[in-house]
N, C-alpha and C. Protein backbone atom coordinates (compact mmCIF):
# COMPACT_ATOMS: atom_id res chain seq x y z
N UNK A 1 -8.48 -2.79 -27.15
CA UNK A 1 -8.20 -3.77 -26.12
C UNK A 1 -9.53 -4.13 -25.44
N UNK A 2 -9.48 -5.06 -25.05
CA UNK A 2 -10.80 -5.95 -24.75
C UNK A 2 -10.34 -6.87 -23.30
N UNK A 3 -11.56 -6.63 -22.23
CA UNK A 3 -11.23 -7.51 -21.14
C UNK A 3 -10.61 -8.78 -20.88
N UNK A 4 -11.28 -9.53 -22.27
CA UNK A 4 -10.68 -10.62 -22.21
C UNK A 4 -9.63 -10.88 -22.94
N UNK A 5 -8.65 -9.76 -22.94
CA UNK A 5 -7.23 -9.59 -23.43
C UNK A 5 -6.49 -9.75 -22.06
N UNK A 6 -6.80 -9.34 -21.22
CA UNK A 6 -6.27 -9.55 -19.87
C UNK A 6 -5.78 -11.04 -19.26
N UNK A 7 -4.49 -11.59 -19.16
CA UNK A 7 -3.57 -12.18 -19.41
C UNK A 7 -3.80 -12.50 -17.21
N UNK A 8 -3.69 -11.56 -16.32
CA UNK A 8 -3.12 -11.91 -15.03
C UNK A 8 -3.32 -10.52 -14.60
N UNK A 9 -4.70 -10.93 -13.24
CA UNK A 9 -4.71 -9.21 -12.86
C UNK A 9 -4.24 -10.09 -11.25
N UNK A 10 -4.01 -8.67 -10.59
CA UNK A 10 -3.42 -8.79 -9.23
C UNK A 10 -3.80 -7.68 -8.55
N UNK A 11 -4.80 -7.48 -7.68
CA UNK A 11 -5.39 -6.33 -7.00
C UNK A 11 -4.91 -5.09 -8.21
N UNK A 12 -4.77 -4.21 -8.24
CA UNK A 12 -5.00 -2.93 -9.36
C UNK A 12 -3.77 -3.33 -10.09
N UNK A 13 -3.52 -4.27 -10.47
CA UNK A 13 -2.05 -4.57 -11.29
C UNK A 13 -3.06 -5.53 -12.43
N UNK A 14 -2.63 -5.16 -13.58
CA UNK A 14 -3.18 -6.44 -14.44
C UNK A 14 -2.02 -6.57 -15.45
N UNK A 15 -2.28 -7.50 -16.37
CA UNK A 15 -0.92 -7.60 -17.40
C UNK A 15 -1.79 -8.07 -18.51
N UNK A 16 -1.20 -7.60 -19.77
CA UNK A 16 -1.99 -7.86 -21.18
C UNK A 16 -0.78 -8.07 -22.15
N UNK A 17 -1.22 -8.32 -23.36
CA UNK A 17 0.17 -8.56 -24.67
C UNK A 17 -0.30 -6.89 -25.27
N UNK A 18 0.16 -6.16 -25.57
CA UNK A 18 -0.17 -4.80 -26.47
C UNK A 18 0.98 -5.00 -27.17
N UNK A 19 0.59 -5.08 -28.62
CA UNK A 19 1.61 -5.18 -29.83
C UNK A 19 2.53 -6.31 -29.49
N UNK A 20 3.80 -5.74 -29.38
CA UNK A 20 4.66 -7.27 -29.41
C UNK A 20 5.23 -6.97 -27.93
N UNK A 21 5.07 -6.85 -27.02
CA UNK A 21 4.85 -6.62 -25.46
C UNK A 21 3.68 -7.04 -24.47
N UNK A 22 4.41 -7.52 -23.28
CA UNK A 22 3.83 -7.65 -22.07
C UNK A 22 3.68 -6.58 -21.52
N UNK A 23 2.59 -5.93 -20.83
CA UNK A 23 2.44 -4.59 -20.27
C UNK A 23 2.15 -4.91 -18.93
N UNK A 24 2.45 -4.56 -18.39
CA UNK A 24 1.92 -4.19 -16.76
C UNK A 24 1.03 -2.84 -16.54
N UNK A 25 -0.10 -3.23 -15.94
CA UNK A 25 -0.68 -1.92 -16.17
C UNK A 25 -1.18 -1.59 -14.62
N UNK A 26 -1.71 -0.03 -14.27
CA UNK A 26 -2.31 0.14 -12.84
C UNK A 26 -3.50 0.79 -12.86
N UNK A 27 -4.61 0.09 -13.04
CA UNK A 27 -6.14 0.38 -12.46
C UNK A 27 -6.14 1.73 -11.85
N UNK A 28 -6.48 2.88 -12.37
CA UNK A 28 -6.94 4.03 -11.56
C UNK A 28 -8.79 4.51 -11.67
N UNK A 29 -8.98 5.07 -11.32
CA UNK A 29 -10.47 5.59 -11.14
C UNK A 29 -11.32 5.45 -12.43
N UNK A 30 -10.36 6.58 -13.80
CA UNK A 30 -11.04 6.86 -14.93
C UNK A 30 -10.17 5.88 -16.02
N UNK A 31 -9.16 5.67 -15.80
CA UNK A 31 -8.45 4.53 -17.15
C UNK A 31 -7.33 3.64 -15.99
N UNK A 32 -6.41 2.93 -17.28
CA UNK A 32 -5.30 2.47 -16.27
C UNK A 32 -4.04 2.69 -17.07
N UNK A 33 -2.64 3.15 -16.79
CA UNK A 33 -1.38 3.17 -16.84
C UNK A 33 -0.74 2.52 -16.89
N UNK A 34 0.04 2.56 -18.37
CA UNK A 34 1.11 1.40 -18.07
C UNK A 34 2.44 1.43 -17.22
N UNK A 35 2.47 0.50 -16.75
CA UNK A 35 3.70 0.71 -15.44
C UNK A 35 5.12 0.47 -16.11
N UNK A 36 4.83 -1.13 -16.80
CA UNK A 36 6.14 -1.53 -17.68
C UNK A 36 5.48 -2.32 -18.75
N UNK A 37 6.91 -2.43 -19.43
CA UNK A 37 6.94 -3.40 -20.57
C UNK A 37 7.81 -4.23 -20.85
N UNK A 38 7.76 -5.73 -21.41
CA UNK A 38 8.38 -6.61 -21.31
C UNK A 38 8.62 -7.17 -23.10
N UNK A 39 9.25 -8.47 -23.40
CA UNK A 39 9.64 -8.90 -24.36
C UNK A 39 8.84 -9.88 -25.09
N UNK A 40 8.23 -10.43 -25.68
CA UNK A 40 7.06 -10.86 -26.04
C UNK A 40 7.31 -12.62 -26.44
N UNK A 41 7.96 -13.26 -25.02
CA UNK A 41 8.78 -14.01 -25.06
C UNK A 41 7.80 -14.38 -23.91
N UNK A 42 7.99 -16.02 -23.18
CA UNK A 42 7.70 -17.13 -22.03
C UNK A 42 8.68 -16.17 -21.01
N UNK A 43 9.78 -15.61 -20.81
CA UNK A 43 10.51 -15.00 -19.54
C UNK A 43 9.85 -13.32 -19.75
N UNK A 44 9.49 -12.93 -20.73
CA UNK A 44 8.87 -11.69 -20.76
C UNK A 44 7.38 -11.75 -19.72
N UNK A 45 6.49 -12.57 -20.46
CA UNK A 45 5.24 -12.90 -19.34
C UNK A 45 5.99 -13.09 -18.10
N UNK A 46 6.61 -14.37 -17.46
CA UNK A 46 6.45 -14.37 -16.49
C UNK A 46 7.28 -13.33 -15.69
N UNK A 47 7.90 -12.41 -16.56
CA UNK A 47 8.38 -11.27 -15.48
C UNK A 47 7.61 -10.07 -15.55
N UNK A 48 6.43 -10.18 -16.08
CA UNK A 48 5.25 -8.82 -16.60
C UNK A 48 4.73 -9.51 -15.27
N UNK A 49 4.45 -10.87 -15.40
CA UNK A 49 2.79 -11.36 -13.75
C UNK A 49 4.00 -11.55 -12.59
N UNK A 50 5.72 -11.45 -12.70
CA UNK A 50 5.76 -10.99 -11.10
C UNK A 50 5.80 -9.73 -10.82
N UNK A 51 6.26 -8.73 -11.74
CA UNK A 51 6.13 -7.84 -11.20
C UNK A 51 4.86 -6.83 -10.99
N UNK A 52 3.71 -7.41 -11.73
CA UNK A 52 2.47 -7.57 -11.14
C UNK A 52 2.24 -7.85 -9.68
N UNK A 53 1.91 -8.97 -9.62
CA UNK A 53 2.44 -9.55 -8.13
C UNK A 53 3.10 -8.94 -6.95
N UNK A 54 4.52 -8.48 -7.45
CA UNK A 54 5.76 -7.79 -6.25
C UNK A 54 4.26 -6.11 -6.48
N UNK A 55 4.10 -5.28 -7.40
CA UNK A 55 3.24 -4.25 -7.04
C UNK A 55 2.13 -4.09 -6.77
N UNK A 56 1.27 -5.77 -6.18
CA UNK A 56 0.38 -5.38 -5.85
C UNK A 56 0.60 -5.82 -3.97
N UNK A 57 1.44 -6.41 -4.05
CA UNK A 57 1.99 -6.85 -2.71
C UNK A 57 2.88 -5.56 -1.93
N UNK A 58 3.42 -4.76 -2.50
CA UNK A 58 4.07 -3.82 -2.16
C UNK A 58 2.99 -2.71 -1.79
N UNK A 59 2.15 -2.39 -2.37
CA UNK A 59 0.94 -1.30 -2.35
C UNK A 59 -0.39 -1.89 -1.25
N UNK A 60 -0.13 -3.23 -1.06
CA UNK A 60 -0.82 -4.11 -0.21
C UNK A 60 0.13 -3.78 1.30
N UNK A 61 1.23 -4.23 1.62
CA UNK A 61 1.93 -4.25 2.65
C UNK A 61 2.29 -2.19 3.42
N UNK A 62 2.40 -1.19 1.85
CA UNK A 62 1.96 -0.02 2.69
C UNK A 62 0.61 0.30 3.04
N UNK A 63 -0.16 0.03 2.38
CA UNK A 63 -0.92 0.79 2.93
C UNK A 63 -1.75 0.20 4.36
N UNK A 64 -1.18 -1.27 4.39
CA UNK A 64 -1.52 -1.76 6.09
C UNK A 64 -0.65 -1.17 6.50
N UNK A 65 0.53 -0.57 6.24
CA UNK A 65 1.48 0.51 7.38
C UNK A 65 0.66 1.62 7.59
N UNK A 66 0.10 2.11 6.79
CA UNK A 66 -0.41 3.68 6.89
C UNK A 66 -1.89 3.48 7.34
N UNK A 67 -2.31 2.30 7.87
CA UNK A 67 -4.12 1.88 8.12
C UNK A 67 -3.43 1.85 9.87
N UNK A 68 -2.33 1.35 9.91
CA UNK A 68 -2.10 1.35 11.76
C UNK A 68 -1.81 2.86 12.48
């Protein structure tokens, strides 16, 4: 896999095609994790980059809870 395989990143959320799947993946320190996987279909992507999106917005909205 190669950077410019990277499809839609979203603060530590990115999304790529691996094999016949949409992956959702999560940026950590030394590699990144896949979170999910999707159908290798136009409703597969766009539900790999929202729920990209909803987890980087979710991990965005706690941790301004836990910064107050």
């Amino acid at each position: 896999m190669k950077e410019s395989d990277i499809i839609h990143e979203a603060g530590r959320y990115w999304v790529c095609k691996v094999q016949n799947t949409y992956t959702v993946y999560r940026s950590g320190i030394t590699h990144s994790t896949p979170e999910s996987s999707y159908r290798p279909d136009p409703d597969g992507l766009s539900i790999a980059i929202a729920r990209a999106n909803y987890l980087n917005k979710v991990n965005h909205d706690l941790q301004t809870i836990k910064d107050r």
